[in-house]
PDB file of N, CA and C in Angstrom:
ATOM      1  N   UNK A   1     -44.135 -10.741  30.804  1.00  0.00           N
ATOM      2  CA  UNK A   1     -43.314  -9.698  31.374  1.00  0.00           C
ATOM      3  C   UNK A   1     -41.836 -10.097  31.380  1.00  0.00           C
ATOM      4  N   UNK A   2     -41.362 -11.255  31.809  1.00  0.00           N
ATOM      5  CA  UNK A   2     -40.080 -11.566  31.732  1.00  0.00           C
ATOM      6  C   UNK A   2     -39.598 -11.739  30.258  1.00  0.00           C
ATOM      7  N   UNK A   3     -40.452 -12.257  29.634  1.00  0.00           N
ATOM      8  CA  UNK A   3     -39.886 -12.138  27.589  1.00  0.00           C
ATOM      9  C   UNK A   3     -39.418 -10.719  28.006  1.00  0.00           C
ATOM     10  N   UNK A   4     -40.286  -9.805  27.936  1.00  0.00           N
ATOM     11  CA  UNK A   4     -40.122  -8.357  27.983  1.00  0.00           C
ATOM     12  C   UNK A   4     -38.889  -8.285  28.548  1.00  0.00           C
ATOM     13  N   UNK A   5     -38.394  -7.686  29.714  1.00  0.00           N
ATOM     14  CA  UNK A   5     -37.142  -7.648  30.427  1.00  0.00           C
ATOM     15  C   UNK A   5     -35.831  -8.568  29.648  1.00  0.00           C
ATOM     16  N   UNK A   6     -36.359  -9.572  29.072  1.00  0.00           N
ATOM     17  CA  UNK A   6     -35.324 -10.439  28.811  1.00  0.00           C
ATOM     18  C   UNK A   6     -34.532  -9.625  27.359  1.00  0.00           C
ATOM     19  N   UNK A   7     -35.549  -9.508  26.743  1.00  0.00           N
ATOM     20  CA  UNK A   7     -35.317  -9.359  25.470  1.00  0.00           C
ATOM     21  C   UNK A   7     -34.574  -7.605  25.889  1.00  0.00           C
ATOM     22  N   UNK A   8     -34.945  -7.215  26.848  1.00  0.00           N
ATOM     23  CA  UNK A   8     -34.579  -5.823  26.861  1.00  0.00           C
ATOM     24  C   UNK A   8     -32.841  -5.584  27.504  1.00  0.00           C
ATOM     25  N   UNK A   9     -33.133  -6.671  28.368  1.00  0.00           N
ATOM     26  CA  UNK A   9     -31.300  -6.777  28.983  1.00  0.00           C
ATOM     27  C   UNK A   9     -30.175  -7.232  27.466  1.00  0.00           C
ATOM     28  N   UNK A  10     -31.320  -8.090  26.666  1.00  0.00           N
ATOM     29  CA  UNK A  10     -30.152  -8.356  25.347  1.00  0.00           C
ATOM     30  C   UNK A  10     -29.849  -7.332  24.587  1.00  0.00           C
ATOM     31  N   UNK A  11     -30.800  -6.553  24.912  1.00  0.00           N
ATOM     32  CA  UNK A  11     -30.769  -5.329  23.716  1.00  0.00           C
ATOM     33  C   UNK A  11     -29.370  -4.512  24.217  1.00  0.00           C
ATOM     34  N   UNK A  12     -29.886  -3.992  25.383  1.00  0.00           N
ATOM     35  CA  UNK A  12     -28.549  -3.427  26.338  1.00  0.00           C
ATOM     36  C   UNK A  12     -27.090  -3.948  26.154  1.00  0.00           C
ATOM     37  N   UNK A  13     -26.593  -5.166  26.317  1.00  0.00           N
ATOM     38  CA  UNK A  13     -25.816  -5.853  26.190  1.00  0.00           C
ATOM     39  C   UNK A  13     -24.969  -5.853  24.846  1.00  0.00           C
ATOM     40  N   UNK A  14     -25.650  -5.484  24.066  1.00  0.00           N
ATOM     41  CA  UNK A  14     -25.191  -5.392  23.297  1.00  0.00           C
ATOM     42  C   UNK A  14     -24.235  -6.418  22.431  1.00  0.00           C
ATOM     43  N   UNK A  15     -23.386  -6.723  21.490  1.00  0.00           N
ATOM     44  CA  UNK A  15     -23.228  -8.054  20.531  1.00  0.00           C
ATOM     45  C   UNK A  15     -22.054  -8.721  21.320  1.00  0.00           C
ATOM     46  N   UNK A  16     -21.062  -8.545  22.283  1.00  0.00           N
ATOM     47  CA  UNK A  16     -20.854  -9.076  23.193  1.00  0.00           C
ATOM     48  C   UNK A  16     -21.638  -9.632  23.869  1.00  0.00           C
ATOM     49  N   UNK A  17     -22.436  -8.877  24.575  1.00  0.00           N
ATOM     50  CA  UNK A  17     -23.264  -9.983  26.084  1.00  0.00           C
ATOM     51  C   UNK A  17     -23.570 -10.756  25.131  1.00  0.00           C
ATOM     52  N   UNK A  18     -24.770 -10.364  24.251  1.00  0.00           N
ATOM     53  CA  UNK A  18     -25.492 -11.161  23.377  1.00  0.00           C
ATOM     54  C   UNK A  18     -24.534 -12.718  22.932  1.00  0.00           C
ATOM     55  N   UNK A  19     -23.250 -12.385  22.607  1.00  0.00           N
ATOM     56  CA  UNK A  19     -22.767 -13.287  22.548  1.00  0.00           C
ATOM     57  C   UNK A  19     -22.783 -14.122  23.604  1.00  0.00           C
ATOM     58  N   UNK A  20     -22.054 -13.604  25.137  1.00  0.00           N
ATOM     59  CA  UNK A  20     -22.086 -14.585  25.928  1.00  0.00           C
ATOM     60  C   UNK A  20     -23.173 -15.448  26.665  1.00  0.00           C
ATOM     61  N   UNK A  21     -24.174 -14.533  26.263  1.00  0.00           N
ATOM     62  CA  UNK A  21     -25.353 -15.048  26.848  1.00  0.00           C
ATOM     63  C   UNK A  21     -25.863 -15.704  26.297  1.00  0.00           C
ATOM     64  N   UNK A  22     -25.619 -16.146  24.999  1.00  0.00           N
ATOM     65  CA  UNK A  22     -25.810 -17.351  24.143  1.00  0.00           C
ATOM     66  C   UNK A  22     -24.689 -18.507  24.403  1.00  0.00           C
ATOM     67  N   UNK A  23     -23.997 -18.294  24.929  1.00  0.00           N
ATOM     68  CA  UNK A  23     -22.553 -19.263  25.359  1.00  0.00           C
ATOM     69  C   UNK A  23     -22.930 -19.924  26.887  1.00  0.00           C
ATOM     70  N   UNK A  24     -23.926 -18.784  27.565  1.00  0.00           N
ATOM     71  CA  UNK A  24     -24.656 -20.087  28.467  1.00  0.00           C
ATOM     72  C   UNK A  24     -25.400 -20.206  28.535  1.00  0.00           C
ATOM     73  N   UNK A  25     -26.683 -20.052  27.672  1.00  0.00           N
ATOM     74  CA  UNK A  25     -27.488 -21.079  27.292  1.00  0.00           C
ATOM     75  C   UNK A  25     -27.007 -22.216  26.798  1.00  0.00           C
ATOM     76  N   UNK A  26     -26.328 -21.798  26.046  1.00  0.00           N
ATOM     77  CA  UNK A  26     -25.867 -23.333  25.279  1.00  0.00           C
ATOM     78  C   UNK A  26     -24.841 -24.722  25.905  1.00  0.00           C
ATOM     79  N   UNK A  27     -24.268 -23.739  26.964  1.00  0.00           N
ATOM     80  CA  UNK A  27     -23.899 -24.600  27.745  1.00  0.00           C
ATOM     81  C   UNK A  27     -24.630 -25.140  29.148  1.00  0.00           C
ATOM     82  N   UNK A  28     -25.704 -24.412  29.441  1.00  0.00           N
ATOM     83  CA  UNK A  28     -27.022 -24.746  30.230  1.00  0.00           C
ATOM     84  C   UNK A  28     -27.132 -26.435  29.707  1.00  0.00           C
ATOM     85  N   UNK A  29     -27.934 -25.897  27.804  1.00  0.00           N
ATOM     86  CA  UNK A  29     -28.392 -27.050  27.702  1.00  0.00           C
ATOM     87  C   UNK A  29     -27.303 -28.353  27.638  1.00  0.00           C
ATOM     88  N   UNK A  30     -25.964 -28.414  27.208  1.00  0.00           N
ATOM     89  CA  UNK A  30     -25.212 -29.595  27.107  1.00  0.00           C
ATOM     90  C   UNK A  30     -25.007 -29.528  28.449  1.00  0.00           C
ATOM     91  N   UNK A  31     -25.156 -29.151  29.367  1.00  0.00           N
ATOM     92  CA  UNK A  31     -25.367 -30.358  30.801  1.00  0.00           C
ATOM     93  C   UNK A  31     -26.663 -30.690  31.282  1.00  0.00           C
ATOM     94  N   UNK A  32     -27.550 -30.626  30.624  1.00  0.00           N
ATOM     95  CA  UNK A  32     -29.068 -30.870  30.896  1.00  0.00           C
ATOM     96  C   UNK A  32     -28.512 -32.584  30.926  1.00  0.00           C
ATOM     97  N   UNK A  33     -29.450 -33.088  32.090  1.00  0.00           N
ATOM     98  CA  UNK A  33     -29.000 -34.359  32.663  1.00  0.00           C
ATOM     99  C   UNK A  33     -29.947 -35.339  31.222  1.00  0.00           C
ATOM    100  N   UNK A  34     -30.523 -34.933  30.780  1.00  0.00           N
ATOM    101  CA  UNK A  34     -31.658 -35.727  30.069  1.00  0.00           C
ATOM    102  C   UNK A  34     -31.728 -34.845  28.495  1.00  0.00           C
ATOM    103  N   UNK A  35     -32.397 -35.900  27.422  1.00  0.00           N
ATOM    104  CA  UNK A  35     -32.313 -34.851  26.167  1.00  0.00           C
ATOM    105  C   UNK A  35     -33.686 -34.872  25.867  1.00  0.00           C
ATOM    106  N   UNK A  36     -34.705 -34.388  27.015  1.00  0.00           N
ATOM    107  CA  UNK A  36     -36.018 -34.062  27.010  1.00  0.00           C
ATOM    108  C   UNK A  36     -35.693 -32.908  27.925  1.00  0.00           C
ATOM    109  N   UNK A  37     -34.921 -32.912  28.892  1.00  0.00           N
ATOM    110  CA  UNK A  37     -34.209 -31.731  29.422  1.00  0.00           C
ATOM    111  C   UNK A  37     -33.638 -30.574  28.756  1.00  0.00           C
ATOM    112  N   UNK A  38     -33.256 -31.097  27.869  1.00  0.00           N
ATOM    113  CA  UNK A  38     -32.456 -29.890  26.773  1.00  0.00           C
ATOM    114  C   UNK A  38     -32.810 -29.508  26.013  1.00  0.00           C
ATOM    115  N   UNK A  39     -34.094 -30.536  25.037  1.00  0.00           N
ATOM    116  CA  UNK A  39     -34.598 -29.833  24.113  1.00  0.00           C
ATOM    117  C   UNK A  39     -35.568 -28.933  25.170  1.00  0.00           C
ATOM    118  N   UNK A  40     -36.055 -29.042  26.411  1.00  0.00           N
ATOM    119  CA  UNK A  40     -37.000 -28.187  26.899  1.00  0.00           C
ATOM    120  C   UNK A  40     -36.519 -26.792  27.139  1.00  0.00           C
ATOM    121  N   UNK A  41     -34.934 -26.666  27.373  1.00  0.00           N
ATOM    122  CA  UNK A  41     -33.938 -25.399  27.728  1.00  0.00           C
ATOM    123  C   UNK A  41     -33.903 -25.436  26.558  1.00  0.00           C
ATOM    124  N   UNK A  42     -34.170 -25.560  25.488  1.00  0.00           N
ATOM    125  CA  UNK A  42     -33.410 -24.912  23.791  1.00  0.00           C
ATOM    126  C   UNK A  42     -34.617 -24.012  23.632  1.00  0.00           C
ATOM    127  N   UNK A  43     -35.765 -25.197  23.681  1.00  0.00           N
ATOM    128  CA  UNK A  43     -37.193 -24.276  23.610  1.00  0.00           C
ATOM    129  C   UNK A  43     -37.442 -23.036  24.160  1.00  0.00           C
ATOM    130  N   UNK A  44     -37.005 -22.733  25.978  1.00  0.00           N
ATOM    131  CA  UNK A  44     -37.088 -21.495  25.800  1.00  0.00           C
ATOM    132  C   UNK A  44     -36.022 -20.514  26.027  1.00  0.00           C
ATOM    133  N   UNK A  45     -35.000 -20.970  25.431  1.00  0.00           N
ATOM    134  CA  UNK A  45     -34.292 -20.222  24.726  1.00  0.00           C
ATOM    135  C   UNK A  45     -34.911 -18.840  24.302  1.00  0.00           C
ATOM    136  N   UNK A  46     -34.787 -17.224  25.027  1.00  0.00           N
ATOM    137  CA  UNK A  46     -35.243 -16.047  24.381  1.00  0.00           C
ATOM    138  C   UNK A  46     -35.202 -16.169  22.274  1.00  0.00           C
ATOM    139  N   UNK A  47     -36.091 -15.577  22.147  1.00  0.00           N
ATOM    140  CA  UNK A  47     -35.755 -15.686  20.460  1.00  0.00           C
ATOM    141  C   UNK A  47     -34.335 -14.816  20.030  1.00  0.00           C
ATOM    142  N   UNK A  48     -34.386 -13.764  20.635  1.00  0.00           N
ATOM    143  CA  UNK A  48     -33.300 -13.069  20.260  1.00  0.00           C
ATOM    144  C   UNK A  48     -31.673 -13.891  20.158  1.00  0.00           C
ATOM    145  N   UNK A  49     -31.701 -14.532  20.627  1.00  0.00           N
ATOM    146  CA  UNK A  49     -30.209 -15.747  21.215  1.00  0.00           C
ATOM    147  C   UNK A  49     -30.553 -16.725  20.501  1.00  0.00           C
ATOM    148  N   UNK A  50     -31.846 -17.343  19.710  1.00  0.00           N
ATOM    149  CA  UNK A  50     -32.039 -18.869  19.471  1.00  0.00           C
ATOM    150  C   UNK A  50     -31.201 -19.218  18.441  1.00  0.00           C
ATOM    151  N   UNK A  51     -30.859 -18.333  17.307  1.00  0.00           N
ATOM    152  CA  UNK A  51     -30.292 -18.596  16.417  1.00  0.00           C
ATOM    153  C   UNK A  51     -28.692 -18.500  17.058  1.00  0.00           C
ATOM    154  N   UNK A  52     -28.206 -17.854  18.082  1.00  0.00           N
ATOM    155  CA  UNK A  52     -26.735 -18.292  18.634  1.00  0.00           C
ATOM    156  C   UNK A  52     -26.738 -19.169  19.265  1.00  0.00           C
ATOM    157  N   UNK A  53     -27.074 -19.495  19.993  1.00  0.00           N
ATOM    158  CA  UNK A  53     -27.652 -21.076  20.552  1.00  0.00           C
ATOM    159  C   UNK A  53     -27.360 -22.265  19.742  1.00  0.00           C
ATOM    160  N   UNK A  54     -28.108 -22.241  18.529  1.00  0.00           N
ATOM    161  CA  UNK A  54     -28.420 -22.901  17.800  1.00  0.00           C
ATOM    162  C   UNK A  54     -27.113 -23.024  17.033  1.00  0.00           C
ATOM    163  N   UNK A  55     -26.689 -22.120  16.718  1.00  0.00           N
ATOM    164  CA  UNK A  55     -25.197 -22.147  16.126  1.00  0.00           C
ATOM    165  C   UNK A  55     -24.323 -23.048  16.958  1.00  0.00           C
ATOM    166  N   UNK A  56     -24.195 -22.660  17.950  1.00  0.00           N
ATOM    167  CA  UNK A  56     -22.688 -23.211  18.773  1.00  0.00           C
ATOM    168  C   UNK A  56     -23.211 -24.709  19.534  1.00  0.00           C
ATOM    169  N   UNK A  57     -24.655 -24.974  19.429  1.00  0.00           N
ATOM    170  CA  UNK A  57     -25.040 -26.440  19.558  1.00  0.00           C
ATOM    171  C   UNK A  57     -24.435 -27.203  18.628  1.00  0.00           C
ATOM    172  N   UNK A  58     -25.042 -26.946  17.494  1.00  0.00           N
ATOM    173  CA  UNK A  58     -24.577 -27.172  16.271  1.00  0.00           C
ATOM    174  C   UNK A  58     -23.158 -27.843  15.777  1.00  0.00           C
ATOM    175  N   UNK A  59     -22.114 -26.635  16.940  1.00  0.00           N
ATOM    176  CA  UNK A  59     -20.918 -26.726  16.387  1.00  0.00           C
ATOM    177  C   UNK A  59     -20.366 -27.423  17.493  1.00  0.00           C
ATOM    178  N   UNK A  60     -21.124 -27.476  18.055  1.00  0.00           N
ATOM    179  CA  UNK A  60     -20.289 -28.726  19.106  1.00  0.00           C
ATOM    180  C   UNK A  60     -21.344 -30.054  19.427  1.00  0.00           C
ATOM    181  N   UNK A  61     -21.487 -30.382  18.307  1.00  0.00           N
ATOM    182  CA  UNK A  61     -21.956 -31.431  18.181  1.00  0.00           C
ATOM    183  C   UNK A  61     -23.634 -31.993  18.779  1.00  0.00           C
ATOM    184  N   UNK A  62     -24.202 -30.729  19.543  1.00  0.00           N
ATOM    185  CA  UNK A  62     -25.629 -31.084  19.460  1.00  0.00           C
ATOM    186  C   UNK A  62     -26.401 -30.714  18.864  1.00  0.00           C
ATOM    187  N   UNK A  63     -26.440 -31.200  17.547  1.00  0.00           N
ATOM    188  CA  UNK A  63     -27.642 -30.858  16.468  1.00  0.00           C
ATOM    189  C   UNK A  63     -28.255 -31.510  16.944  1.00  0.00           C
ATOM    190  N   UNK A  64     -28.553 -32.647  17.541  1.00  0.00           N
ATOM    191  CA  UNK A  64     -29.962 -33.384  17.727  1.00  0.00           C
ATOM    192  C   UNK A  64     -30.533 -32.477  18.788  1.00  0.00           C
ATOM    193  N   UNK A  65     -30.073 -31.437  19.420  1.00  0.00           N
ATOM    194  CA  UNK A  65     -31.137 -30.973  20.131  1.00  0.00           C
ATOM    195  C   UNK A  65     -31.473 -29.282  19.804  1.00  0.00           C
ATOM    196  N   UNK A  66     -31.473 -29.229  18.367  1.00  0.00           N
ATOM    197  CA  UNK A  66     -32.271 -28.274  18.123  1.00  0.00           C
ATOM    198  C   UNK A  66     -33.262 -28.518  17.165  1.00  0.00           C
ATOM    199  N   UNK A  67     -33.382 -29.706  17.282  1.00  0.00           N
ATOM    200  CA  UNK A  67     -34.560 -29.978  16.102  1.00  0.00           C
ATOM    201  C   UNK A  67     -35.976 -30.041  17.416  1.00  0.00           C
ATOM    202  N   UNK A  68     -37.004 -29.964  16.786  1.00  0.00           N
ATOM    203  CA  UNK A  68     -38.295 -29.716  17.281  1.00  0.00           C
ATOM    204  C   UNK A  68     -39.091 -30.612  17.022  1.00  0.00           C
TER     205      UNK A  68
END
């Protein structure tokens, strides 16, 4: 049920929110105290956001925590 809702507030939001709401996840995970912590916040990461997530990890230097 919450996938559901989740995925439905992104829809709403439209490519703004969508943006920002990938800007804190991603900054969720770079303060995750631990990097079993972060890959666990990357994981559930909504799908709709994973690939922005994944981008701006990426670009700021945490690729090691989007690998699986």
């Amino acid at each position: 049920m919450s996938n559901l809702l989740t995925n439905f507030i992104i829809l709403i939001l439209g490519k703004d929110g969508k943006t920002m709401m990938a800007m804190l996840w991603a900054q969720e995970i770079m303060n995750a105290d631990t990097t079993e912590e972060a890959k666990a916040l990357y994981n559930r990461v909504p799908r709709l956001l994973k690939e922005k997530v994944k981008k701006i990890l990426i670009n700021s230097g945490f690729e090691e925590l989007t690998t699986e």
